[in-house]
C-alpha atoms as a PDB file:
ATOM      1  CA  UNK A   1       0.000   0.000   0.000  1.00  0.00           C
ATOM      2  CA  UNK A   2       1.497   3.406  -1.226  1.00  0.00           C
ATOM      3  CA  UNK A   3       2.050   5.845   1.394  1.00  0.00           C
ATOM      4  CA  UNK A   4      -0.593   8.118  -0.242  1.00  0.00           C
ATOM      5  CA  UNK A   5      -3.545   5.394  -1.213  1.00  0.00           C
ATOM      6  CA  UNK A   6      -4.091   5.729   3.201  1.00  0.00           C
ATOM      7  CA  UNK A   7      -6.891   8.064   3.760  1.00  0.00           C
ATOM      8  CA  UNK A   8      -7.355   7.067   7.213  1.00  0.00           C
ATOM      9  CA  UNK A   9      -4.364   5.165   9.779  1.00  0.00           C
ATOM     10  CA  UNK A  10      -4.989   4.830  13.204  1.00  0.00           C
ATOM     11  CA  UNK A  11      -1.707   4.169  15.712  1.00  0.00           C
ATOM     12  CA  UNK A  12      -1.751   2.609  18.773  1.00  0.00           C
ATOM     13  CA  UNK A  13      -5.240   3.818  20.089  1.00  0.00           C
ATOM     14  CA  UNK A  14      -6.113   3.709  23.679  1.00  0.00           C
ATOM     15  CA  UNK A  15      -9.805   4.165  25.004  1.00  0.00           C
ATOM     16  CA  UNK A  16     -10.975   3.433  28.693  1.00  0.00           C
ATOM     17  CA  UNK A  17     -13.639   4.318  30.814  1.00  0.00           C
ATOM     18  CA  UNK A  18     -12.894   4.824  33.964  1.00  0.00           C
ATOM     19  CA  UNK A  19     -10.792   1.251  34.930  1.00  0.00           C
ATOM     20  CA  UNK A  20     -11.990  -0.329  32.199  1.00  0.00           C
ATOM     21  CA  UNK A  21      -9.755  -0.784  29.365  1.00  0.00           C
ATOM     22  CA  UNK A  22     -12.133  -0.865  26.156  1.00  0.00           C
ATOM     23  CA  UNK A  23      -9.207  -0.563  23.288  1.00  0.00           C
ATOM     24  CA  UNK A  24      -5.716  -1.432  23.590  1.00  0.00           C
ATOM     25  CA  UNK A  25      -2.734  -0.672  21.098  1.00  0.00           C
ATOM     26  CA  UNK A  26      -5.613  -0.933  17.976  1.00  0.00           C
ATOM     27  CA  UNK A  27      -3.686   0.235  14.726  1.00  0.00           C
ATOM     28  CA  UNK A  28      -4.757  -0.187  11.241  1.00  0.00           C
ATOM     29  CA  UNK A  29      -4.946   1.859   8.190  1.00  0.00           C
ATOM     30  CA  UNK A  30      -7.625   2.543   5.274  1.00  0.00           C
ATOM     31  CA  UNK A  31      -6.749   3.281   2.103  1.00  0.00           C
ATOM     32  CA  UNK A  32      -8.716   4.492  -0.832  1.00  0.00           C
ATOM     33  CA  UNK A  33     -11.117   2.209  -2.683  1.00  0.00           C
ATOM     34  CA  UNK A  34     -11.176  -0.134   0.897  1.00  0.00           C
ATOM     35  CA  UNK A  35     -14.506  -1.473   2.429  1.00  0.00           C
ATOM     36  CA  UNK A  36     -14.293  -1.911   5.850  1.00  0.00           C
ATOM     37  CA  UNK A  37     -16.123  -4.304   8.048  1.00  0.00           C
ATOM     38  CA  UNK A  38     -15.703  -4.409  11.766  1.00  0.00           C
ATOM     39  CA  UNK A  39     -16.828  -7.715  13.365  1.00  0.00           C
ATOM     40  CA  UNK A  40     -16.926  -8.360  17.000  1.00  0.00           C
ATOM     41  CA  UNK A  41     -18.507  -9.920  19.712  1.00  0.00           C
ATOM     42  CA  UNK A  42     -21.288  -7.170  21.764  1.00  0.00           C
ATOM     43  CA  UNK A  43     -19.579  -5.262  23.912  1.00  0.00           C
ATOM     44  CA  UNK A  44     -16.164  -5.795  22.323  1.00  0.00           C
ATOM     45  CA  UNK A  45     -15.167  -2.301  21.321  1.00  0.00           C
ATOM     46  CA  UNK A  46     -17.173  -1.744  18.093  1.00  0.00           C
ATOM     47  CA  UNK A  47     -18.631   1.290  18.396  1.00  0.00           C
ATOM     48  CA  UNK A  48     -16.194   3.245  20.575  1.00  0.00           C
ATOM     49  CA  UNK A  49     -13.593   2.112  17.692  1.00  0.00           C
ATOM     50  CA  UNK A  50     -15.707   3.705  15.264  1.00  0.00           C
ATOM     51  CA  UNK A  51     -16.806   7.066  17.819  1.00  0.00           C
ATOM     52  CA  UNK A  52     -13.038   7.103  18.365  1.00  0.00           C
ATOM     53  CA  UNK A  53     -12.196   7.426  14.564  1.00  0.00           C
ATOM     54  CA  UNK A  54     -14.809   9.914  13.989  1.00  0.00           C
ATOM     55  CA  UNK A  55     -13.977  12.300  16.929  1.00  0.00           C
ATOM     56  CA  UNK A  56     -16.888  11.451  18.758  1.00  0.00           C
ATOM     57  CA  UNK A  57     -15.010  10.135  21.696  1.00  0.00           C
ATOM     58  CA  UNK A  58     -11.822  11.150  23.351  1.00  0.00           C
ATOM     59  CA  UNK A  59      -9.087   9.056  22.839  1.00  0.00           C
ATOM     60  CA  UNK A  60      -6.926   7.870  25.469  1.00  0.00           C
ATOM     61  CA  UNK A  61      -3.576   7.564  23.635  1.00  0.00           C
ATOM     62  CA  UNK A  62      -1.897   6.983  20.052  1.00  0.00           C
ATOM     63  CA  UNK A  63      -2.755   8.531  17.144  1.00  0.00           C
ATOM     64  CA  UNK A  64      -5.421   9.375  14.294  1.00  0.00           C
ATOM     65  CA  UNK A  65      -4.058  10.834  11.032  1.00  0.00           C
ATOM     66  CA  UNK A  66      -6.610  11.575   8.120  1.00  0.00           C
ATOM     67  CA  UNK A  67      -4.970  11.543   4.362  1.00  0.00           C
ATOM     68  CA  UNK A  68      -1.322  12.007   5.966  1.00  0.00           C
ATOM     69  CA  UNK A  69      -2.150  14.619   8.764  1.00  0.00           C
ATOM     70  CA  UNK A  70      -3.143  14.005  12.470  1.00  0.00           C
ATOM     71  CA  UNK A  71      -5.893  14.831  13.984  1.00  0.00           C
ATOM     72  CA  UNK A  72      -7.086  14.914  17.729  1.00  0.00           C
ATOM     73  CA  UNK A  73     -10.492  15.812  19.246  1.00  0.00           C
ATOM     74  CA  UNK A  74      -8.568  18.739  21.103  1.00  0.00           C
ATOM     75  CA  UNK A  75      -7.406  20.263  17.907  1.00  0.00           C
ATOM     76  CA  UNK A  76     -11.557  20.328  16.378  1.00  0.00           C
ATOM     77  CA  UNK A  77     -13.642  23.216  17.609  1.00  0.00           C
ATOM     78  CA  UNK A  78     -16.603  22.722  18.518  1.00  0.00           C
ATOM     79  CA  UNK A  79     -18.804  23.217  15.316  1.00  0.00           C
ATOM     80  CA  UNK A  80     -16.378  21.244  13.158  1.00  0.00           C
ATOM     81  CA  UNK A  81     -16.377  17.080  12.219  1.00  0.00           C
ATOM     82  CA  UNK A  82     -14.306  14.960  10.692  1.00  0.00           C
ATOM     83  CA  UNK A  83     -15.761  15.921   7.619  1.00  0.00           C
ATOM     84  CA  UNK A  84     -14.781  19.334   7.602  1.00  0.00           C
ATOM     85  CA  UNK A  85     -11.174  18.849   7.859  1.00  0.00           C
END
């Protein structure tokens, strides 16, 4: 996969709440053209993978970088989305 075919790479992300360690070290990388499917048992991490990759949860740790640049939920004001970037 060519360096700029990744739209969307996600490093190392960490997401708990409270004691409760939901993701752990989750890195992968989407590039253009790719269909995603995420497949897991309920209560496994689905959706906060997903909120966490859209910047509608606060990630813990690593990193989020759309089409080469990061991105963090600290760095969006509040009227923006992912989308706007």
């Amino acid at each position: 996969m060519n360096a700029e075919d990744v739209i969307l790479e996600v490093s190392h992300l960490e997401k708990s709440f409270g004691s409760h360690d939901v993701l752990r070290d989750i890195s992968f990388q989407v590039a253009k053209g790719d269909v995603v499917s995420v497949i897991g048992a309920s209560g496994s991490g689905k959706s906060t993978l997903l909120r966490c990759a859209t910047m509608l949860e606060q990630i813990d740790g690593g990193e989020i970088c759309y089409m080469g640049e990061p991105v963090s939920y600290t760095h969006l004001r509040a009227h923006e989305t992912c989308a706007d970037l």
